[in-house]
Protein backbone atom coordinates (compact mmCIF):
# COMPACT_ATOMS: atom_id res chain seq x y z
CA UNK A 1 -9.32 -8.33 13.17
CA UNK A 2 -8.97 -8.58 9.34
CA UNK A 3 -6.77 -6.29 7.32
CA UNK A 4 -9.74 -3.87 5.78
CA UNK A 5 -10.75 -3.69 9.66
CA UNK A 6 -7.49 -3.01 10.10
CA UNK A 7 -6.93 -0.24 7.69
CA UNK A 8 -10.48 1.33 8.27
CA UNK A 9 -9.32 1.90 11.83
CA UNK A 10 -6.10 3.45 10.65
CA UNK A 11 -8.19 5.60 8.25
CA UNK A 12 -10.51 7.18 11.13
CA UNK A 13 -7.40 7.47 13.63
CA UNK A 14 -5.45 9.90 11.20
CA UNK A 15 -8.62 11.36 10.34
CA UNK A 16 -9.00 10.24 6.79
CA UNK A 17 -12.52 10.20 5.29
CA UNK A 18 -14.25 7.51 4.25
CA UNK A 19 -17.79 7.47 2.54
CA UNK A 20 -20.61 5.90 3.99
CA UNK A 21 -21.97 4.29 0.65
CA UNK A 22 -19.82 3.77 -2.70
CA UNK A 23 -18.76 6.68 -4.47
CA UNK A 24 -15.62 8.40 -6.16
CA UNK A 25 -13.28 10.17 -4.20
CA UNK A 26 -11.72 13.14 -4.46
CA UNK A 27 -9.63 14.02 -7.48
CA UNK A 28 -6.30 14.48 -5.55
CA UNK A 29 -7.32 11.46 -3.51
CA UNK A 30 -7.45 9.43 -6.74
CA UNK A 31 -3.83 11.06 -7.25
CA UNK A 32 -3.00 10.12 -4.53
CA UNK A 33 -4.00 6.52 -4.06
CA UNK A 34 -2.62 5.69 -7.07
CA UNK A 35 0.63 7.27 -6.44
CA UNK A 36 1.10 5.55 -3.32
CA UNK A 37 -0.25 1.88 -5.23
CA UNK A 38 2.99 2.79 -7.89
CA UNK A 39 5.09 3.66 -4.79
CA UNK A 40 3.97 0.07 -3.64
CA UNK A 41 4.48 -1.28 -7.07
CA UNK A 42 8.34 0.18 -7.16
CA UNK A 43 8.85 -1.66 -4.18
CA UNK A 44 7.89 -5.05 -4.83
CA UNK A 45 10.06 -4.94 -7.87
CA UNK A 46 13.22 -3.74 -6.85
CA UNK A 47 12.71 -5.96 -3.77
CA UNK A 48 12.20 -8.97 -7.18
CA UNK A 49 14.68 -7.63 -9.67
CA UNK A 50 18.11 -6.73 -7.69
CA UNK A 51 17.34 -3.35 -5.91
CA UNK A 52 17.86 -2.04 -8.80
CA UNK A 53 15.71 0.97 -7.66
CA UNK A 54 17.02 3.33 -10.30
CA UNK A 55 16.29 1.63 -13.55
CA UNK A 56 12.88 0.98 -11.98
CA UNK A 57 11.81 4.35 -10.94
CA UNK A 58 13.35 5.75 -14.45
CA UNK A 59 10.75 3.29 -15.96
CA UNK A 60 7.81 4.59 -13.73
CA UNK A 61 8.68 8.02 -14.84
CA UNK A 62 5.51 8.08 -17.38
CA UNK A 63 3.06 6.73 -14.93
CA UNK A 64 4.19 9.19 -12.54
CA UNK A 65 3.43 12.23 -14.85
CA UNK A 66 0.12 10.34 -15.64
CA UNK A 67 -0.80 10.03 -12.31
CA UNK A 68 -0.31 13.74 -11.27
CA UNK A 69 -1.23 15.33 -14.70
CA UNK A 70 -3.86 13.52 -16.87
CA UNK A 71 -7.42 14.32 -16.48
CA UNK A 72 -8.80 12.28 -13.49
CA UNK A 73 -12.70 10.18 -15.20
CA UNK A 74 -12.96 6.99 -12.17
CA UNK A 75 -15.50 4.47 -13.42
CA UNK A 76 -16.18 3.19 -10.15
CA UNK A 77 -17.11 -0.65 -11.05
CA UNK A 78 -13.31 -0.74 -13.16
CA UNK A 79 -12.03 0.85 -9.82
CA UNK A 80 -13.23 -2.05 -7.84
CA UNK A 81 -12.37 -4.56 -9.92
CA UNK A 82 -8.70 -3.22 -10.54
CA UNK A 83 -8.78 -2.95 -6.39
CA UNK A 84 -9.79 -6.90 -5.83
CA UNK A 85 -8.09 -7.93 -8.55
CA UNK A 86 -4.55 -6.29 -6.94
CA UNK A 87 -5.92 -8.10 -3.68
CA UNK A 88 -6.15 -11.10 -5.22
CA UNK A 89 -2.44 -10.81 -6.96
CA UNK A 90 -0.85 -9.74 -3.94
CA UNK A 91 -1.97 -12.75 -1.63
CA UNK A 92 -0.94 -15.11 -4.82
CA UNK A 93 2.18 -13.82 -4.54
CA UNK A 94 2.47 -14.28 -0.59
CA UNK A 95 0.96 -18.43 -1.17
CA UNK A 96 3.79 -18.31 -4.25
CA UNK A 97 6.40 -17.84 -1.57
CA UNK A 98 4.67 -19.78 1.10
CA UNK A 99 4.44 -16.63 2.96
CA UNK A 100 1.16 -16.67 5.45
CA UNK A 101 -0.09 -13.49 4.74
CA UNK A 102 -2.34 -12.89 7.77
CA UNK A 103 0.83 -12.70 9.80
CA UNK A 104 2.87 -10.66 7.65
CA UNK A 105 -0.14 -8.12 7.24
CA UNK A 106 -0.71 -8.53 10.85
CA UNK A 107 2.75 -6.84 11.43
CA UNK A 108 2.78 -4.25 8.89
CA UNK A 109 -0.24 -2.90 10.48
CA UNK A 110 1.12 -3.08 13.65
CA UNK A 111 3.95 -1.07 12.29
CA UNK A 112 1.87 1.39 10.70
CA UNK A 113 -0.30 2.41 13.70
CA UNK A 114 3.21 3.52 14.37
CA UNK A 115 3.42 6.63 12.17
CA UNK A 116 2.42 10.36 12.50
CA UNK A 117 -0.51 12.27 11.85
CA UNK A 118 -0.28 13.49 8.43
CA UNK A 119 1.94 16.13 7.56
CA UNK A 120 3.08 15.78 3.54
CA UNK A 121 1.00 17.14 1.14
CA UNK A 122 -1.90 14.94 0.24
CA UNK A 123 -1.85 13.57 3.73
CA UNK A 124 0.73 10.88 3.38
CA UNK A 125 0.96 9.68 6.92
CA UNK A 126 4.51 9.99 8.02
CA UNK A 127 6.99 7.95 9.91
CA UNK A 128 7.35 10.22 13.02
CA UNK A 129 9.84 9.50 16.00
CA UNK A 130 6.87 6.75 17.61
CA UNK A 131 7.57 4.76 14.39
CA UNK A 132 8.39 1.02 14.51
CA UNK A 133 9.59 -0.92 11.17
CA UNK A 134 8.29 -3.75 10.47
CA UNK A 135 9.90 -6.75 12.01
CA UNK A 136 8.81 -9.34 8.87
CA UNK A 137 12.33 -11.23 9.32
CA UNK A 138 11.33 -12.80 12.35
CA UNK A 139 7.94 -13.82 11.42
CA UNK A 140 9.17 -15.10 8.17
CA UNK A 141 11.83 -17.06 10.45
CA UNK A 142 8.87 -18.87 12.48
CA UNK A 143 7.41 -19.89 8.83
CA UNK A 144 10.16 -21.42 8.35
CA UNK A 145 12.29 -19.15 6.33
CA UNK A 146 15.83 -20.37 6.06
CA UNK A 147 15.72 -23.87 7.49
């Protein structure tokens, strides 16, 4: 199953709404979403730049207040394009680093079915006591990571 199959299943188990045709969500669902995409963001560069997670989130600091305070106006078509677009980056950056994606996302789903129902505001699913990490190490390893 591909990874939007993957992720629309997660959506309907933790009972997450999703439209039947196009449209723009909710305004704390934007707020959300795009706190969890900086969240995402963080991650990929402390995980490039050191660990340096401090420096990095001081720098996010803006976007953050941005994010939960500016007035929320979605043009939908931008939206999509900005989605794709961060698709399109993030499976660059996986060929970059001769990681095959389809296993890596493979896992992290996995790993994610693993969580709780929602129970942080804005319905953040959570990592509960069922939750399993994902175990990328070893797939990377079977790539051939490290030889």
């Amino acid at each position: 199953m591909n990874l939007y199959l993957r992720v629309a299943c997660f959506f309907r188990k933790f009972g997450q709404a999703a439209p039947d045709a196009p449209s723009v969500p909710d305004v704390e669902v934007i707020r959300n979403r795009c706190m969890w995409q900086l969240e995402e963001t963080l991650e990929l560069l402390a995980a490039c730049y050191g660990g340096d997670v401090a420096a990095i989130e001081s720098a996010a600091c803006e976007l953050v207040g941005l994010i939960r305070w500016a007035p929320v106006k979605v043009d939908l078509v931008a939206y999509a394009d900005a989605n794709a677009d961060i698709r399109y980056v993030a499976y660059g950056n996986d060929i970059a680093a001769g990681i095959d994606s389809r296993e890596t996302d493979a896992e992290i789903a996995r790993s994610n079915d693993s969580k709780s129902p929602p129970s942080a505001p804005g319905g953040k699913v959570q990592k509960g006591a069922g939750y399993s990490p994902p175990a990328l190490a070893g797939i990377l390893r079977e790539q051939g990571w490290g030889r």
